[in-house]
C-alpha atoms as a PDB file:
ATOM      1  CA  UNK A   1     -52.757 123.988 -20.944  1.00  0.00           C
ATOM      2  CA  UNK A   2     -54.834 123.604 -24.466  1.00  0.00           C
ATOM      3  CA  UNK A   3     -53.947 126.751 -25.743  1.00  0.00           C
ATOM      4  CA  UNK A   4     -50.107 126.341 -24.962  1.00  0.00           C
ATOM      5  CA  UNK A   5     -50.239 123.222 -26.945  1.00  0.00           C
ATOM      6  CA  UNK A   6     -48.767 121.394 -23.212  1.00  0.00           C
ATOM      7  CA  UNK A   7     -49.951 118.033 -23.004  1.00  0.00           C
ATOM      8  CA  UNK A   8     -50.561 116.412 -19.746  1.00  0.00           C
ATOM      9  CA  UNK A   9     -50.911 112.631 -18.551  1.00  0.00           C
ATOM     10  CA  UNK A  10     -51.926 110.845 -15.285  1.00  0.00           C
ATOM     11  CA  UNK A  11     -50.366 107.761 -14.956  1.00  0.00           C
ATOM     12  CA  UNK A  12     -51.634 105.971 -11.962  1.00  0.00           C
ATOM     13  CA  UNK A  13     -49.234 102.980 -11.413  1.00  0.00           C
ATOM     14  CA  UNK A  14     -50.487  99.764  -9.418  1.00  0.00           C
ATOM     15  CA  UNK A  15     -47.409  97.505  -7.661  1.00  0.00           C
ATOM     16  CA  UNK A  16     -44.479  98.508  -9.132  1.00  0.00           C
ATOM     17  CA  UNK A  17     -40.786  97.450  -7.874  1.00  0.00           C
ATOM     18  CA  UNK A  18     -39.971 100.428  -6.557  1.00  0.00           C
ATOM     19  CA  UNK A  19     -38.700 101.220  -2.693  1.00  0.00           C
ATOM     20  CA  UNK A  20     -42.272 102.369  -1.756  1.00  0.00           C
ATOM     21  CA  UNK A  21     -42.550  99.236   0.625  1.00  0.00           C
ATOM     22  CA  UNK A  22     -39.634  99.901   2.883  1.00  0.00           C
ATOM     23  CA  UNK A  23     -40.619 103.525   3.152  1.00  0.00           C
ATOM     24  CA  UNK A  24     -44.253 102.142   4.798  1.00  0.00           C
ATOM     25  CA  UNK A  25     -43.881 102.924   8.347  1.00  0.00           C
ATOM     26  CA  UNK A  26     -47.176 101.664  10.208  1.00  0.00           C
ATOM     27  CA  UNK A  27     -45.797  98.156  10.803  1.00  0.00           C
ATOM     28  CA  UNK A  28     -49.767  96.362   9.954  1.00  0.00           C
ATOM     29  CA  UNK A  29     -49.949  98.374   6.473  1.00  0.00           C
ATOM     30  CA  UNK A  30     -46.195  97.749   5.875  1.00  0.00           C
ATOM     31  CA  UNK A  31     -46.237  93.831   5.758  1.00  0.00           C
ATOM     32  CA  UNK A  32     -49.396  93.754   3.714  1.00  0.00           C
ATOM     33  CA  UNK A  33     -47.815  95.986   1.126  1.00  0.00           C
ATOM     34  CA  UNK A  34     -44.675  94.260   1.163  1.00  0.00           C
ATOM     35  CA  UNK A  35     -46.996  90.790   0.603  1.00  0.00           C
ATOM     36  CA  UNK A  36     -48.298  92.517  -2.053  1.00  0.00           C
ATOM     37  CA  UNK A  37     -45.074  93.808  -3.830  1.00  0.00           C
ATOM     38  CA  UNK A  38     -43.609  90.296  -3.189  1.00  0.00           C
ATOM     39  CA  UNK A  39     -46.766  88.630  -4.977  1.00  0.00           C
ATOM     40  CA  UNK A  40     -47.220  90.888  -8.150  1.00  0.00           C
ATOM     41  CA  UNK A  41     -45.038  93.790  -8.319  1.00  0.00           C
ATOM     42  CA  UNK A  42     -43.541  93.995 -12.049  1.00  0.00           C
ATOM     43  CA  UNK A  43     -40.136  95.919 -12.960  1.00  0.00           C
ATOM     44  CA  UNK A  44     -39.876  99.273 -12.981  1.00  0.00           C
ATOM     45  CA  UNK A  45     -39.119  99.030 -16.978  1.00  0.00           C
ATOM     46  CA  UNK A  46     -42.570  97.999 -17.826  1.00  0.00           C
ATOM     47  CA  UNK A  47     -43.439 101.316 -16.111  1.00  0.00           C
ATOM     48  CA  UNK A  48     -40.941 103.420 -17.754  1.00  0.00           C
ATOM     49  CA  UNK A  49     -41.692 102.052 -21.233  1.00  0.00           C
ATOM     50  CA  UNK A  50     -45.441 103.211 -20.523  1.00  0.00           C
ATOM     51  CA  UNK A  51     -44.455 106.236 -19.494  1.00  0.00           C
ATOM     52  CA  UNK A  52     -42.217 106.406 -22.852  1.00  0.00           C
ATOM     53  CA  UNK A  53     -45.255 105.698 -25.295  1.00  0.00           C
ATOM     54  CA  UNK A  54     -47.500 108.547 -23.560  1.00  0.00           C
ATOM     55  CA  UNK A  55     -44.167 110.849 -24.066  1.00  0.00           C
ATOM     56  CA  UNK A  56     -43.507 109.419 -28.103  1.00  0.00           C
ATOM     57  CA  UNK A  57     -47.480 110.302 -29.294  1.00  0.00           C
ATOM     58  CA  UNK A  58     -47.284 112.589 -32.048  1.00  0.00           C
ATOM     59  CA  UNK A  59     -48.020 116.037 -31.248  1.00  0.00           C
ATOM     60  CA  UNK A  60     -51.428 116.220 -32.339  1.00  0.00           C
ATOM     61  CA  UNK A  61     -52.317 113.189 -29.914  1.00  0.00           C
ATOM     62  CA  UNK A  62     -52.574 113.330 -26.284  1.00  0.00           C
ATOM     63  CA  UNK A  63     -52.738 110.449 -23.612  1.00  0.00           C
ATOM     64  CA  UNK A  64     -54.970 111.868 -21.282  1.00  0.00           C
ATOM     65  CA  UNK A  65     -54.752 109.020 -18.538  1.00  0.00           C
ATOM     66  CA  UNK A  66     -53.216 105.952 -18.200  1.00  0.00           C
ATOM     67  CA  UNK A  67     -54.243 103.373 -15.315  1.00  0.00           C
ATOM     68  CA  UNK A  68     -51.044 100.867 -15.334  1.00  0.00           C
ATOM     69  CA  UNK A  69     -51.733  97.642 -12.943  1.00  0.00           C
ATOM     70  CA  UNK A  70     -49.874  94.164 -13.143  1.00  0.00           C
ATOM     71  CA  UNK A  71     -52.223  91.597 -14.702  1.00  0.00           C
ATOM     72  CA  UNK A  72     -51.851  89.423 -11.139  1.00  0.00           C
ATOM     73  CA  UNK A  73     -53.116  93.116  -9.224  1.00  0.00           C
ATOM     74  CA  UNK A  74     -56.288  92.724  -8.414  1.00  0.00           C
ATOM     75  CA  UNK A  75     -57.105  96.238  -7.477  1.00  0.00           C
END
């Protein structure tokens, strides 16, 4: 996408407050995800204003990556 001048990022989110729990449907992997979310699952505005300051980078800079965890995740 270089030579179109299209930037790209991956943004790989950790536990987010999102509805991804309730849509778990193996019952063993659904309460340990919602234990999780419960425990250290931040709003979804801390992800949105990450995804903002990839989006506001001048247009000579590109964010290639981003790997976006709560600070109490700890995977």
């Amino acid at each position: 996408m270089k030579p179109y001048n299209i930037r790209t990022t991956v943004i790989s989110p950790g536990a987010v407050d999102t509805e991804l729990p309730a849509s778990v449907t193996e019952e063993d992997v659904a309460k340990n995800v919602r234990a999780l979310y419960e425990r250290v699952a931040i709003p979804a505005s801390s992800f949105a204003r990450a995804v903002a300051f990839a989006m506001s980078q001048p247009e000579d800079v590109d964010i290639n990556e981003i790997l976006f965890r709560p600070t109490a995740q700890e995977y």
